[in-house]
C-alpha atoms as a PDB file:
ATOM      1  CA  UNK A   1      13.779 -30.518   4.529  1.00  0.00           C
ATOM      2  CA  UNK A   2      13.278 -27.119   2.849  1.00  0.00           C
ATOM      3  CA  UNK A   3      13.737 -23.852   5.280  1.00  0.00           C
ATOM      4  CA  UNK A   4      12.422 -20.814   3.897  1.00  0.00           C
ATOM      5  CA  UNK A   5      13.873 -17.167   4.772  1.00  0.00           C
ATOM      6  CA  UNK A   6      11.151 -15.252   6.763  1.00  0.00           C
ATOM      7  CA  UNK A   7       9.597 -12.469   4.948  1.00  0.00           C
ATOM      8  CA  UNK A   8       9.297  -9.281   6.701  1.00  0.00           C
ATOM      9  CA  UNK A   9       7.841  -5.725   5.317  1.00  0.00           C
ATOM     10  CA  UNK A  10      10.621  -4.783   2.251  1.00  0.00           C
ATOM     11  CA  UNK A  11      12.374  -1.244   3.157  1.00  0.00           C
ATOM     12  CA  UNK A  12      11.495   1.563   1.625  1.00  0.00           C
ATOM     13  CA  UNK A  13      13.224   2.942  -0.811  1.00  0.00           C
ATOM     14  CA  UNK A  14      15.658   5.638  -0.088  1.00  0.00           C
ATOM     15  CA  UNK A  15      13.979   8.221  -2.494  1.00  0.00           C
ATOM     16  CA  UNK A  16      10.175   7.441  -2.782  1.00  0.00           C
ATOM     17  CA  UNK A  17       8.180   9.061  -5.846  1.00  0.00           C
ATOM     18  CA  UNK A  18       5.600  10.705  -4.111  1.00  0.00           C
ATOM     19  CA  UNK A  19       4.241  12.664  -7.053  1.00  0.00           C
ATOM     20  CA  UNK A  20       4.306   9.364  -9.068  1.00  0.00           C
ATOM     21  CA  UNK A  21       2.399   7.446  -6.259  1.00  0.00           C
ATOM     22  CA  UNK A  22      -0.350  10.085  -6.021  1.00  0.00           C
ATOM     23  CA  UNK A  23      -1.094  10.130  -9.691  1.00  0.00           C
ATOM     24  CA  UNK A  24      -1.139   6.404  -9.579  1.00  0.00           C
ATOM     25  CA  UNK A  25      -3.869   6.521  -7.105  1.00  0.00           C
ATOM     26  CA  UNK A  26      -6.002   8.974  -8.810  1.00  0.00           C
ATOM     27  CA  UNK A  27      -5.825   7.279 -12.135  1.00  0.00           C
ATOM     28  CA  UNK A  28      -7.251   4.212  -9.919  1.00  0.00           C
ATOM     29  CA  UNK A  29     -10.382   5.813  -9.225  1.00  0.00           C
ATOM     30  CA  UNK A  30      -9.077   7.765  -5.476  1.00  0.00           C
ATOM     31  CA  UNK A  31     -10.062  11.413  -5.568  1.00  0.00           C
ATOM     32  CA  UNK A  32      -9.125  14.780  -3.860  1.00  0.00           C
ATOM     33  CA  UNK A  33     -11.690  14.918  -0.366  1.00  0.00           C
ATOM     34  CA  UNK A  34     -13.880  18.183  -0.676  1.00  0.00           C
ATOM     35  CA  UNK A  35     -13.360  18.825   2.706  1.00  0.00           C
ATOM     36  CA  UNK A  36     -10.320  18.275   3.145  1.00  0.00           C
ATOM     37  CA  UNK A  37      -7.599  19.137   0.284  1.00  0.00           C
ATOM     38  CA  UNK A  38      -4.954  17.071   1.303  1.00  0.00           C
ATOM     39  CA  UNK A  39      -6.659  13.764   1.663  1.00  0.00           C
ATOM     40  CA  UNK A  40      -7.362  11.170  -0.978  1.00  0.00           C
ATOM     41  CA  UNK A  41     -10.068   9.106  -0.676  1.00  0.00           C
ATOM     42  CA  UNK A  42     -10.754   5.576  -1.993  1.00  0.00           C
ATOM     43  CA  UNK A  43     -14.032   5.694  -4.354  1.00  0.00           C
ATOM     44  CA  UNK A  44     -15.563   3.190  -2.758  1.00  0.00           C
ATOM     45  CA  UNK A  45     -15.413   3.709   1.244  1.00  0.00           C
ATOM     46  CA  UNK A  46     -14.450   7.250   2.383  1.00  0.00           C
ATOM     47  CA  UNK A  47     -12.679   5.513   5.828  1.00  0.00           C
ATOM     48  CA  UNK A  48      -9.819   4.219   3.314  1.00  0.00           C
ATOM     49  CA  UNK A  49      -8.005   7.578   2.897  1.00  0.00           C
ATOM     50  CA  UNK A  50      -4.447   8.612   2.730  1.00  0.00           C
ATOM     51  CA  UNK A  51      -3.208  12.043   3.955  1.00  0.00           C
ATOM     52  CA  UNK A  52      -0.169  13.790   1.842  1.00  0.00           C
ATOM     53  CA  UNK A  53       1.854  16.628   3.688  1.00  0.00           C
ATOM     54  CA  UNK A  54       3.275  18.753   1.456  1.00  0.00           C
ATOM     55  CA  UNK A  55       5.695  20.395   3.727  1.00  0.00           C
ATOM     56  CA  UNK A  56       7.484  17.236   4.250  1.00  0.00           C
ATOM     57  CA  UNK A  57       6.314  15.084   0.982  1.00  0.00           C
ATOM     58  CA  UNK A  58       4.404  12.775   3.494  1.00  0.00           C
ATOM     59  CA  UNK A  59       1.408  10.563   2.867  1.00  0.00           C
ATOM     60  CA  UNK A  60       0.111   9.369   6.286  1.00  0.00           C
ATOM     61  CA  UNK A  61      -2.870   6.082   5.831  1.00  0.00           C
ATOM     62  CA  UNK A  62      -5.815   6.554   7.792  1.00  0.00           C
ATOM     63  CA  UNK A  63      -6.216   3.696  10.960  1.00  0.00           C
ATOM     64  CA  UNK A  64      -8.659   1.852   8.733  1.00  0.00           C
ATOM     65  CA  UNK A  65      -6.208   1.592   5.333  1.00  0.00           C
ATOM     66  CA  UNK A  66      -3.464   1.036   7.601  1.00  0.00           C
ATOM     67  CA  UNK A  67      -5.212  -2.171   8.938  1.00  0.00           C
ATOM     68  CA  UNK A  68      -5.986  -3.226   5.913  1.00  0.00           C
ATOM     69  CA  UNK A  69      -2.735  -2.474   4.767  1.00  0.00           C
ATOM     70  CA  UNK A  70      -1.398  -4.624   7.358  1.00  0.00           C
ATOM     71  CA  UNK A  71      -3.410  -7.647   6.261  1.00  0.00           C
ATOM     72  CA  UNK A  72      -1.145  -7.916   2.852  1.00  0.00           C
ATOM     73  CA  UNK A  73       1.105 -10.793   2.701  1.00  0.00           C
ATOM     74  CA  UNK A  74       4.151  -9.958   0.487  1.00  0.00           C
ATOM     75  CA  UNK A  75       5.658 -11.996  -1.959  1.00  0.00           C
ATOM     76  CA  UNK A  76       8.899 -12.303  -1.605  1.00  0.00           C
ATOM     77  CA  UNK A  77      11.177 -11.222  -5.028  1.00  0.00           C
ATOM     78  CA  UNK A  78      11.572 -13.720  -7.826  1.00  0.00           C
ATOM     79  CA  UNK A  79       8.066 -15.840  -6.299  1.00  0.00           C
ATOM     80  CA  UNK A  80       4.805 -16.441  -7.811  1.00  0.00           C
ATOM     81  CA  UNK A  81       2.090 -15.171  -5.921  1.00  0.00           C
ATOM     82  CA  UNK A  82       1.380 -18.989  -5.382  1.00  0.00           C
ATOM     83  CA  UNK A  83       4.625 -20.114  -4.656  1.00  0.00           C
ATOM     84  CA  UNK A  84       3.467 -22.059  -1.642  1.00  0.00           C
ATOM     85  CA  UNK A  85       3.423 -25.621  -1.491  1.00  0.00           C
ATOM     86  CA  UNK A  86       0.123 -27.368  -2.936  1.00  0.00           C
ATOM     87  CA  UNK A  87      -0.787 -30.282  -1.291  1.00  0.00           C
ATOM     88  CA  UNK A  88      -1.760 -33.690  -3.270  1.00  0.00           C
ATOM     89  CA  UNK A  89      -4.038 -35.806  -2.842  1.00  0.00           C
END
């Protein structure tokens, strides 16, 4: 019998590269809002945003990313993204 460790959401890092992150996202197509100057938008649907607070170095998901977001099943370190056991037939 195999038992597996449960995987949970992984910490975040202690000091997260904010900067780094946002650049990321814009080089993937996500864009400054017109409307609002401290949103980013996904390209394809405007209700996938994420809002960065300078004063605190902040990014905040909108409810719709953040359910999305929450759909994501991680794979734990070291796994293949198919790690799971195949079954034969």
């Amino acid at each position: 019998m195999t038992t597996q460790t449960p995987v949970g959401p992984s910490p975040l890092p202690e000091h997260f590269d904010t900067e780094g992150f946002i650049q990321s996202m814009i080089a993937h197509g996500w864009y400054w809002s017109d409307s609002n100057p401290d949103c980013l938008v996904h390209p394809a649907d405007c209700d996938l945003s994420i809002r960065y607070d300078a004063a605190t170095d902040r990014l905040t998901c909108s409810p719709k990313l953040d359910a999305k977001l929450n759909l994501v099943i991680l794979t734990p370190a070291g796994k293949s993204k198919s790690y799971w056991r195949r079954a034969t037939y």
